[in-house]
C-alpha atoms as a PDB file:
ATOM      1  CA  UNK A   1      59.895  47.284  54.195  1.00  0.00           C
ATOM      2  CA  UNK A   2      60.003  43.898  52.981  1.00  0.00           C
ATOM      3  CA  UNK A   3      57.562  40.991  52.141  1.00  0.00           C
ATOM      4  CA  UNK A   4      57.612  37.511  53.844  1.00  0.00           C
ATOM      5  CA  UNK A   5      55.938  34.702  52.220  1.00  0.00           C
ATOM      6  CA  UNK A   6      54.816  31.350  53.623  1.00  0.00           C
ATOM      7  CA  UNK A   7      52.842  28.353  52.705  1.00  0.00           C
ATOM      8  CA  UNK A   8      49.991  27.154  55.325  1.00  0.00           C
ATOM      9  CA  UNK A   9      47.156  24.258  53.830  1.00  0.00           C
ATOM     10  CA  UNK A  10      44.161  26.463  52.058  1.00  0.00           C
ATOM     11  CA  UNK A  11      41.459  25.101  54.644  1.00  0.00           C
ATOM     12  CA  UNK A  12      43.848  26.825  57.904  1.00  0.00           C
ATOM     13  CA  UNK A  13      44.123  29.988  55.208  1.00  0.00           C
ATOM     14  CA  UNK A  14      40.689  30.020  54.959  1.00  0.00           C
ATOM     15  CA  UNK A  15      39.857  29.560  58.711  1.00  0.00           C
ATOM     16  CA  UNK A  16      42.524  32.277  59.414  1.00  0.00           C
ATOM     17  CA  UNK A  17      40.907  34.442  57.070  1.00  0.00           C
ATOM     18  CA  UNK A  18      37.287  33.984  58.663  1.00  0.00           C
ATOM     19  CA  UNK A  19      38.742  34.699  62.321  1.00  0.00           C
ATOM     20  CA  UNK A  20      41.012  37.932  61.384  1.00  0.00           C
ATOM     21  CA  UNK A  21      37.565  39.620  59.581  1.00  0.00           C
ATOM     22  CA  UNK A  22      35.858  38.716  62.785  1.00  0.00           C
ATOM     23  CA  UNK A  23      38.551  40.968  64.704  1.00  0.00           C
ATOM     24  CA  UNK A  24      38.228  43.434  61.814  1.00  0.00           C
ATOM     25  CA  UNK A  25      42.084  42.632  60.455  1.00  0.00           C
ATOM     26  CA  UNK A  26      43.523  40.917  57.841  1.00  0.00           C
ATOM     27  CA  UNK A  27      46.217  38.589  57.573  1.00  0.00           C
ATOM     28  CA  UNK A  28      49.136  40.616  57.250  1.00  0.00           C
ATOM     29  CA  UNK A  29      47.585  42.755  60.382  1.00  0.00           C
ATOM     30  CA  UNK A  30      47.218  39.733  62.357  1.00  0.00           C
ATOM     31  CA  UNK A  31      50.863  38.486  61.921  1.00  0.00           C
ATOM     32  CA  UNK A  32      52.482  41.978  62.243  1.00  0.00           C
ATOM     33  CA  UNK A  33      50.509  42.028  65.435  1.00  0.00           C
ATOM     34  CA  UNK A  34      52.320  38.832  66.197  1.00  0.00           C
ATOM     35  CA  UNK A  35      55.661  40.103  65.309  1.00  0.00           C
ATOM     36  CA  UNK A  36      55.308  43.021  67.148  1.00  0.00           C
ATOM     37  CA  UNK A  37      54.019  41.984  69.818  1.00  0.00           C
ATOM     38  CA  UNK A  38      56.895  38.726  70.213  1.00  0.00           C
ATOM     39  CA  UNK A  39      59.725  41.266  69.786  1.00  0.00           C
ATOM     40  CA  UNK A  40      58.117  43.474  72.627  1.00  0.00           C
ATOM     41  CA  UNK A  41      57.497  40.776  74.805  1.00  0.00           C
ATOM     42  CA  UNK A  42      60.668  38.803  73.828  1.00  0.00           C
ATOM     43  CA  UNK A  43      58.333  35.589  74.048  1.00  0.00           C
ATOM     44  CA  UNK A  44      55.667  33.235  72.501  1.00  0.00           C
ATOM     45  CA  UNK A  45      53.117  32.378  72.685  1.00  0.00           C
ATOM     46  CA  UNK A  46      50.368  34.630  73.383  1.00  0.00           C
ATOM     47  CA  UNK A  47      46.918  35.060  73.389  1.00  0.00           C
ATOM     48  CA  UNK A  48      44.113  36.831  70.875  1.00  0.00           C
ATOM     49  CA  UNK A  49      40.644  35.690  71.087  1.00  0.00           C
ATOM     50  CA  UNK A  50      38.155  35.732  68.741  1.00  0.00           C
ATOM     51  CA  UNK A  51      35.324  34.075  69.876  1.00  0.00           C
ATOM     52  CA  UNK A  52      34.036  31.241  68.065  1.00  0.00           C
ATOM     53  CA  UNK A  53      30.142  32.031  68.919  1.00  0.00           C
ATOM     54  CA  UNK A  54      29.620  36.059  67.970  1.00  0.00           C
ATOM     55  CA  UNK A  55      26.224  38.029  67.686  1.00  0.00           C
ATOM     56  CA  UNK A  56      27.450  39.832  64.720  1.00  0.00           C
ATOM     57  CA  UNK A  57      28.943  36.456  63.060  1.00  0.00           C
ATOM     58  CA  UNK A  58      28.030  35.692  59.495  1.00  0.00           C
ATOM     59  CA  UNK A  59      24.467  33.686  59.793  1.00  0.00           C
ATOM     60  CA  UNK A  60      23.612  36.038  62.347  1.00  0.00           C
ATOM     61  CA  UNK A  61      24.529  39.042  60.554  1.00  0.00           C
ATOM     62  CA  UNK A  62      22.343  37.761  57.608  1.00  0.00           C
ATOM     63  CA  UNK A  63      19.494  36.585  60.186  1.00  0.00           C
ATOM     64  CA  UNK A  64      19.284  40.276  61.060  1.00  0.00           C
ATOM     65  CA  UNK A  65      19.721  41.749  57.440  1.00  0.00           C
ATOM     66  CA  UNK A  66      16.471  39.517  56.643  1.00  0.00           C
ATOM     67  CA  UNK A  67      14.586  41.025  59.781  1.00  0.00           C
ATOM     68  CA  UNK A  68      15.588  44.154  58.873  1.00  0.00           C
ATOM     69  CA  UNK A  69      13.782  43.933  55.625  1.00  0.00           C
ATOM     70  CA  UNK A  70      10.795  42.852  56.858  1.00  0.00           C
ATOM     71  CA  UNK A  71      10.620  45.494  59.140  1.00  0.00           C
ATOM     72  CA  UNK A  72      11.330  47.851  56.420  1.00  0.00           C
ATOM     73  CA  UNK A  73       8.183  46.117  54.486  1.00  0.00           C
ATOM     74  CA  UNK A  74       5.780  46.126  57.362  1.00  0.00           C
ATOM     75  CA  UNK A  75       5.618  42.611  57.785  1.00  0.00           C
ATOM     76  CA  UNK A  76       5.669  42.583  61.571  1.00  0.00           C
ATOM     77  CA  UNK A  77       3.083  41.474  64.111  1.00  0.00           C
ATOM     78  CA  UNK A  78       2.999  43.138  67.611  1.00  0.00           C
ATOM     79  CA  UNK A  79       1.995  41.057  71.003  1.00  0.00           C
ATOM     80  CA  UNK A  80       2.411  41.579  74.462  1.00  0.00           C
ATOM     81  CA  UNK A  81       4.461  39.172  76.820  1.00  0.00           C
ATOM     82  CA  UNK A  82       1.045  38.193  77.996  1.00  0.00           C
ATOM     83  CA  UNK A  83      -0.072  37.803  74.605  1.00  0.00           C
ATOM     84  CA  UNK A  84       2.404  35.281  73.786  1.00  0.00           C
ATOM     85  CA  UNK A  85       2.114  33.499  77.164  1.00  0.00           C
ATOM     86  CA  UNK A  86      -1.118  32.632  76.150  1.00  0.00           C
ATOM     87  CA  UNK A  87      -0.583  31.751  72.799  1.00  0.00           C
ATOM     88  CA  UNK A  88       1.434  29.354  73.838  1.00  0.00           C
ATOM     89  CA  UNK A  89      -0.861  27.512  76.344  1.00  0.00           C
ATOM     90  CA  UNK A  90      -3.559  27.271  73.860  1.00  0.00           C
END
């Protein structure tokens, strides 16, 4: 095994960083992916998508942590669909 180094600008590390945890991978994962998948293929580019918009993305995730909490401390209200509907016409 060896180890290959290379520069890239901190804000494109960071922004590779954020995108390979939203695939669950790291770095290293995501370019032996790349290797692997080039030597297999015997051509570049190709394609991996993370997508940019994801339920489970960070503000989301803590969105639902919060709800989660007040669930867990009761502080919920229940309506109906036709509860709401006429809330809002009020």
């Amino acid at each position: 095994m060896t180890t290959v180094s290379l520069r890239i600008e901190d804000k494109m590390k960071k922004e590779l960083d954020d995108m390979c945890a939203e695939m669950g991978m790291n770095i290293t994962t995501f370019f032996m992916i790349y290797a692997k998948r080039a030597l297999r293929d015997r051509k570049i580019p190709f394609e991996i998508v993370a997508p940019r918009e994801q339920f489970y993305s960070k503000e989301n995730t803590e969105c639902i942590k919060e709800s989660m909490q007040q669930i867990q401390e009761g502080k919920i209200v229940q309506k109906t669909m036709e509860e709401l509907e006429a809330m809002e016409s009020e």
